[in-house]
C-alpha atoms as a PDB file:
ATOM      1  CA  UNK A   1       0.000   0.000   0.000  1.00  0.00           C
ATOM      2  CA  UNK A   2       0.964   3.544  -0.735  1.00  0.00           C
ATOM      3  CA  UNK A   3       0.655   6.634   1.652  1.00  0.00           C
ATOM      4  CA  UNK A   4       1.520  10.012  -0.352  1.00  0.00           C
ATOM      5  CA  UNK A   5       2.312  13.348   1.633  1.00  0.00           C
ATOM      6  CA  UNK A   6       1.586  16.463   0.114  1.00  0.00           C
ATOM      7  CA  UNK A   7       1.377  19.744   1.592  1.00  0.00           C
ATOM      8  CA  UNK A   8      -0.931  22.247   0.713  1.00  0.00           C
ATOM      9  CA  UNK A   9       0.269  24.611  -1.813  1.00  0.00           C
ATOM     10  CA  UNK A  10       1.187  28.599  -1.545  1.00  0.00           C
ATOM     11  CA  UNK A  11      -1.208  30.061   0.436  1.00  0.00           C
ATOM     12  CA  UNK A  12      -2.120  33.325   1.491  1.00  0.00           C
ATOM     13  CA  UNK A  13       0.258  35.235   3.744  1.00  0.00           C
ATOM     14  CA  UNK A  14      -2.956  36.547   6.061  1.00  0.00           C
ATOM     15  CA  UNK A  15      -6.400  36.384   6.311  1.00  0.00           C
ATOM     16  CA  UNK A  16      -9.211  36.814   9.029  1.00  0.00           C
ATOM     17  CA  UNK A  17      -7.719  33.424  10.265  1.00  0.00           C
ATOM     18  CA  UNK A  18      -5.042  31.044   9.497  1.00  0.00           C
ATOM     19  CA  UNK A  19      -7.778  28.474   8.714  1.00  0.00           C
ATOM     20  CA  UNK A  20      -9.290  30.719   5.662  1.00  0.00           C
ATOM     21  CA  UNK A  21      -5.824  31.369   4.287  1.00  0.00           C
ATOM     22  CA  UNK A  22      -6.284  30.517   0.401  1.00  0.00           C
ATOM     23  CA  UNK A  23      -3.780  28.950  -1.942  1.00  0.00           C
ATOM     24  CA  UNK A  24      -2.560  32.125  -4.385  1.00  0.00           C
ATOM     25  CA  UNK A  25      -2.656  31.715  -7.595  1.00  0.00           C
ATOM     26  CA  UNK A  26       0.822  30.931  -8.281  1.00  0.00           C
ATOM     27  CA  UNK A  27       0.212  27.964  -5.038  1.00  0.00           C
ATOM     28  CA  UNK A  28      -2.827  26.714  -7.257  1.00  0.00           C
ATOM     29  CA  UNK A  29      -0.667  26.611 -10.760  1.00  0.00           C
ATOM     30  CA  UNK A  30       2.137  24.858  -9.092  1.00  0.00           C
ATOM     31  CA  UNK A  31       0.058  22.127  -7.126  1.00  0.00           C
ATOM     32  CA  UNK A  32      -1.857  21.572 -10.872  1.00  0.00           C
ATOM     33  CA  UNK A  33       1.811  20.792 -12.105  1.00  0.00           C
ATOM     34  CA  UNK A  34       2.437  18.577  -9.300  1.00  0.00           C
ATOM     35  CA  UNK A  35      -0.520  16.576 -10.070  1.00  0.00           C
ATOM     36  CA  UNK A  36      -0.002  16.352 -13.742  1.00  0.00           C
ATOM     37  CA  UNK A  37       4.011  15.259 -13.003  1.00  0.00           C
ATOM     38  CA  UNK A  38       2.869  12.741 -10.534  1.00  0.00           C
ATOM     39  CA  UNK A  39      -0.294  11.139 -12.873  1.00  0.00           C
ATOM     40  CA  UNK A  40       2.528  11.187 -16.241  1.00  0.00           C
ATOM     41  CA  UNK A  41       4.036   8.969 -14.134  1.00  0.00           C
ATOM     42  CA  UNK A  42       1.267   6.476 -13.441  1.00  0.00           C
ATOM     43  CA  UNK A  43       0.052   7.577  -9.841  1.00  0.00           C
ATOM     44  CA  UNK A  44      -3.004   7.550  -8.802  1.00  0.00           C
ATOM     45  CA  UNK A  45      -4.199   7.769  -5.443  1.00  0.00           C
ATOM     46  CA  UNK A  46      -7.045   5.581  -4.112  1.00  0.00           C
ATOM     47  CA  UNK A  47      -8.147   8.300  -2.058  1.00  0.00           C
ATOM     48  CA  UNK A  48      -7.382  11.819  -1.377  1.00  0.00           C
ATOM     49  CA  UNK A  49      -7.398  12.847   2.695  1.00  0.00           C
ATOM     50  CA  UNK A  50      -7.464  16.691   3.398  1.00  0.00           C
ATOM     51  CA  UNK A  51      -7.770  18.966   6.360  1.00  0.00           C
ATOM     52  CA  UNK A  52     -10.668  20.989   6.865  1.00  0.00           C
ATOM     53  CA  UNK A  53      -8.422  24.491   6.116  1.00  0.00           C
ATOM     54  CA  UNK A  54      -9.238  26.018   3.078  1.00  0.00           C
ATOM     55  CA  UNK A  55      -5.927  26.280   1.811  1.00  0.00           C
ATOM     56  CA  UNK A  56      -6.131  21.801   2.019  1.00  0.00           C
ATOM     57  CA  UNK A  57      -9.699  21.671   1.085  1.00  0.00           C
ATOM     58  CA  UNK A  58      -8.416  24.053  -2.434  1.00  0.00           C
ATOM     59  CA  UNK A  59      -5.131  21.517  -2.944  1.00  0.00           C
ATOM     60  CA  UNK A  60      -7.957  18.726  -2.408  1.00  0.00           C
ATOM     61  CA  UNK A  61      -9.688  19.543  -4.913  1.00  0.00           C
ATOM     62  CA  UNK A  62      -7.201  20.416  -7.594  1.00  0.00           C
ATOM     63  CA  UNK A  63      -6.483  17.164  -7.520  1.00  0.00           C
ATOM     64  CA  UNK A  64      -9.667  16.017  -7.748  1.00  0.00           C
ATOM     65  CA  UNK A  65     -10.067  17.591 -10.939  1.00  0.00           C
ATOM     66  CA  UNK A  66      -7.568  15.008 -12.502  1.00  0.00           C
ATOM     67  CA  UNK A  67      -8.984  12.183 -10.682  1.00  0.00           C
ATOM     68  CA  UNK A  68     -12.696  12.669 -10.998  1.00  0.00           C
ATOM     69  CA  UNK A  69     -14.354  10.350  -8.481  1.00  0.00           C
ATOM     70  CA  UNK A  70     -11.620   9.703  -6.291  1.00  0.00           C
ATOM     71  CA  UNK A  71     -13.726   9.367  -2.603  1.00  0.00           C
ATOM     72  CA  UNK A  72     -12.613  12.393  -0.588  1.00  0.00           C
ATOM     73  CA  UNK A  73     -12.245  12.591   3.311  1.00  0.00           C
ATOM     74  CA  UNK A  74     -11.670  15.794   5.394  1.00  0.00           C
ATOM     75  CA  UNK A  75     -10.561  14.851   8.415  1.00  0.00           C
ATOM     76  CA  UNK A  76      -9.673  17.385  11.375  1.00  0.00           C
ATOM     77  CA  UNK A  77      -6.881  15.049  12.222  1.00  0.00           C
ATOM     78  CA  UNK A  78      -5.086  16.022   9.248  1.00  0.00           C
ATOM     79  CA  UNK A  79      -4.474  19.269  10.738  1.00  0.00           C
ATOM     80  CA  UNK A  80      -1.933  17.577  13.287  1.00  0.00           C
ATOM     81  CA  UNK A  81      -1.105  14.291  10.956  1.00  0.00           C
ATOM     82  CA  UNK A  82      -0.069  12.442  14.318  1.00  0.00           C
ATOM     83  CA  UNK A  83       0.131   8.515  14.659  1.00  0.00           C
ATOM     84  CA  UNK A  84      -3.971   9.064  15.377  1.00  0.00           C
ATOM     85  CA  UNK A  85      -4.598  10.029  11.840  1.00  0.00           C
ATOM     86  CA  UNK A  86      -2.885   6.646  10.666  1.00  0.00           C
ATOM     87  CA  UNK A  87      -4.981   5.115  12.973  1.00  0.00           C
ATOM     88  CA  UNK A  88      -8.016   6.695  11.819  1.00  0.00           C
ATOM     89  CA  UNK A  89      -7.074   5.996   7.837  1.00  0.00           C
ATOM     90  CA  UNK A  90      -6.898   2.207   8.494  1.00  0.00           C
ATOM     91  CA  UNK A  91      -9.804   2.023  10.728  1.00  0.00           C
ATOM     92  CA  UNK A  92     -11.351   3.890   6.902  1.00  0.00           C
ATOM     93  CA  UNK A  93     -10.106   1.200   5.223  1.00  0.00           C
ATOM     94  CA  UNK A  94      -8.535   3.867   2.821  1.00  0.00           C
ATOM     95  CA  UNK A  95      -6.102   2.403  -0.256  1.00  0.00           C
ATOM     96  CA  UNK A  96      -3.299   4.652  -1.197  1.00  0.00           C
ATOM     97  CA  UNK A  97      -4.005   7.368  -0.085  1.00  0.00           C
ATOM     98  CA  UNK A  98      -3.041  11.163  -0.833  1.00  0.00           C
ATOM     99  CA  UNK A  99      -2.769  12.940   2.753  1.00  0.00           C
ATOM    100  CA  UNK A 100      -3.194  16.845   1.886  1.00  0.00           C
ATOM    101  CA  UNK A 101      -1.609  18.192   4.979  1.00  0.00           C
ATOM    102  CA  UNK A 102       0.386  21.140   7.045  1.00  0.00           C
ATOM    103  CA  UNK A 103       3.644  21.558   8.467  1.00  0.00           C
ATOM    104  CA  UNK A 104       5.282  20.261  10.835  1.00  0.00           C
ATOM    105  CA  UNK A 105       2.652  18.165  10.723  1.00  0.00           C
ATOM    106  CA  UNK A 106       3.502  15.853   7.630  1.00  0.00           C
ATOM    107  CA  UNK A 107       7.129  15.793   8.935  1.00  0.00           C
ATOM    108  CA  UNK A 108       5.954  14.455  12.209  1.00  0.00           C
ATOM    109  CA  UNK A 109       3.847  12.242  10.542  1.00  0.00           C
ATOM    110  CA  UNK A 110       6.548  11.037   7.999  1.00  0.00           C
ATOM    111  CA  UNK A 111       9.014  10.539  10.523  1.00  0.00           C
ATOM    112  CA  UNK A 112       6.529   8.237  12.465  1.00  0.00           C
ATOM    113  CA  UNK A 113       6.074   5.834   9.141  1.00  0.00           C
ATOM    114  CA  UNK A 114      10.056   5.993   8.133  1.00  0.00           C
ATOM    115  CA  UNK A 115      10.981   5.449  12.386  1.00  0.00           C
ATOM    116  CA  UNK A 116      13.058   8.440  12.291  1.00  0.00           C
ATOM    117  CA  UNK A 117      12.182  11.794  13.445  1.00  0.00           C
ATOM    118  CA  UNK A 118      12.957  15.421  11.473  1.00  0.00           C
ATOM    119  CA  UNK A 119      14.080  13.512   8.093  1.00  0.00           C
ATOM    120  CA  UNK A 120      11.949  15.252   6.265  1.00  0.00           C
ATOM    121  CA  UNK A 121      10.536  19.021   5.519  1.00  0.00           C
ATOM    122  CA  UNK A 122       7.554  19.530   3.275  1.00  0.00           C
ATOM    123  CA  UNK A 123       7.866  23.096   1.276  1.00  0.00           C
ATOM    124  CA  UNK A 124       4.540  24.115  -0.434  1.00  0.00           C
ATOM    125  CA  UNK A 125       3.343  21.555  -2.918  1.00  0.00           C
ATOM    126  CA  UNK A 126       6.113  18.974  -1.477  1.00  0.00           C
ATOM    127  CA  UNK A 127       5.005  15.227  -2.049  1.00  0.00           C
ATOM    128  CA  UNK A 128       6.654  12.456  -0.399  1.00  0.00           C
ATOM    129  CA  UNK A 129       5.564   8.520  -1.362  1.00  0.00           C
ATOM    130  CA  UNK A 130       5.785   5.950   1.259  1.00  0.00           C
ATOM    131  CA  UNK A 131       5.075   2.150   1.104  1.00  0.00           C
ATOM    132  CA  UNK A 132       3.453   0.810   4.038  1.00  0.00           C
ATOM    133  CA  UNK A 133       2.408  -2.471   5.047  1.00  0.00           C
ATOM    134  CA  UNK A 134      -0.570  -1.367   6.341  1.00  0.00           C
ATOM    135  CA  UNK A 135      -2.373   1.835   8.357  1.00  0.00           C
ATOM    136  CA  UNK A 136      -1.129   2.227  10.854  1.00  0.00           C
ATOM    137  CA  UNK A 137       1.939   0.469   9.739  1.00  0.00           C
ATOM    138  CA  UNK A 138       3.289  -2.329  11.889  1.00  0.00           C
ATOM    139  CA  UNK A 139       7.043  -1.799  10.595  1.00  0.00           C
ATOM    140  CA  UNK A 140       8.960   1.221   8.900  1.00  0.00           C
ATOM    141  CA  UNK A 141       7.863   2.699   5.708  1.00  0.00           C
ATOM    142  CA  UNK A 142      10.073   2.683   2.444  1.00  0.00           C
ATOM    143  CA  UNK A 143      10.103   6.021   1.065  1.00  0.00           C
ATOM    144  CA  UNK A 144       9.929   5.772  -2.395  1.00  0.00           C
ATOM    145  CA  UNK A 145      10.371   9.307  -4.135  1.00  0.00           C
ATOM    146  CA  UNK A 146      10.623  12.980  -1.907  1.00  0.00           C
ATOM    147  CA  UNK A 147       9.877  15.444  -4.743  1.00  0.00           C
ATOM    148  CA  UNK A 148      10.077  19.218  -4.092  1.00  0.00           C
ATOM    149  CA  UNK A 149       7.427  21.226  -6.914  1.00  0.00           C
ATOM    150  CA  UNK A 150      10.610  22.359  -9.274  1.00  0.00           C
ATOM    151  CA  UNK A 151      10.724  18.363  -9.935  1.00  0.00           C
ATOM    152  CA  UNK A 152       6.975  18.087 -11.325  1.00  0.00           C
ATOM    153  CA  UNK A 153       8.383  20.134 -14.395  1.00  0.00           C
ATOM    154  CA  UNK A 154      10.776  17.476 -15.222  1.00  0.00           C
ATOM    155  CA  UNK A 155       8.018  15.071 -16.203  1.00  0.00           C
ATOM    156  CA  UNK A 156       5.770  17.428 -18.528  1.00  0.00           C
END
């Protein structure tokens, strides 16, 4: 099984509160690119899991729009992405899944699946792939590709 990491892309500087900060539209363009790199390549997730912050909800649903159908969860627990939330995606039963998250969050939450802590940093529109043997994982994830955004051009 495959867990994917992605965070959010550029949002927003300020706004009335961190939880309505919106993805510019540079953050939107470049988390499009992403997706496209990452489908040219044969991905697909299974499922895509967001936060309920707008800035998540809007990465969510950009891709979305190249996987029409795809179920979609927005879970609080993303906001956090502790052990809980791997918990809480196998008790979903959810198959590969795209976690849409926030910093530090998704390093946390990387760390916990590789069984290392602070080996990775998510910038905007980061996506990590991890295989798992099963949520929550009973032994350390592989990670199989850490691509920054400048890397999604590379396969367009």
């Amino acid at each position: 099984m495959l867990v994917t990491l992605m965070r959010h892309g550029i949002a927003e500087s300020f706004a009335r509160s961190d939880a309505d900060r919106r993805l510019t539209d540079a953050g939107e363009r470049i988390v499009d690119e992403v997706i496209l790199g990452l489908k040219s390549c044969g991905w697909c997730p299974g499922a895509i899991v967001c936060s309920p912050l707008t800035r998540s909800r809007q990465t969510a649903a950009v891709a979305l729009k190249h996987f029409p159908g795809t179920p979609l969860e927005v879970l609080p627990s993303v906001v956090e992405a502790d052990e809980a939330l791997l918990a809480e995606l196998g008790a979903r039963e959810l198959i590969d899944p795209l976690v849409v998250g926030h910093e530090p969050g998704l390093s946390r939450l990387a760390g916990a699946l590789l069984g290392a802590r602070g080996v990775l940093h998510f910038q905007p529109a980061t996506v990590a792939c991890l295989r798992v043997d099963a949520l929550p994982p009973r032994t350390p994830a592989e990670l199989l590709f850490l691509a920054p955004p400048l890397f999604a051009r590379l396969f367009q």
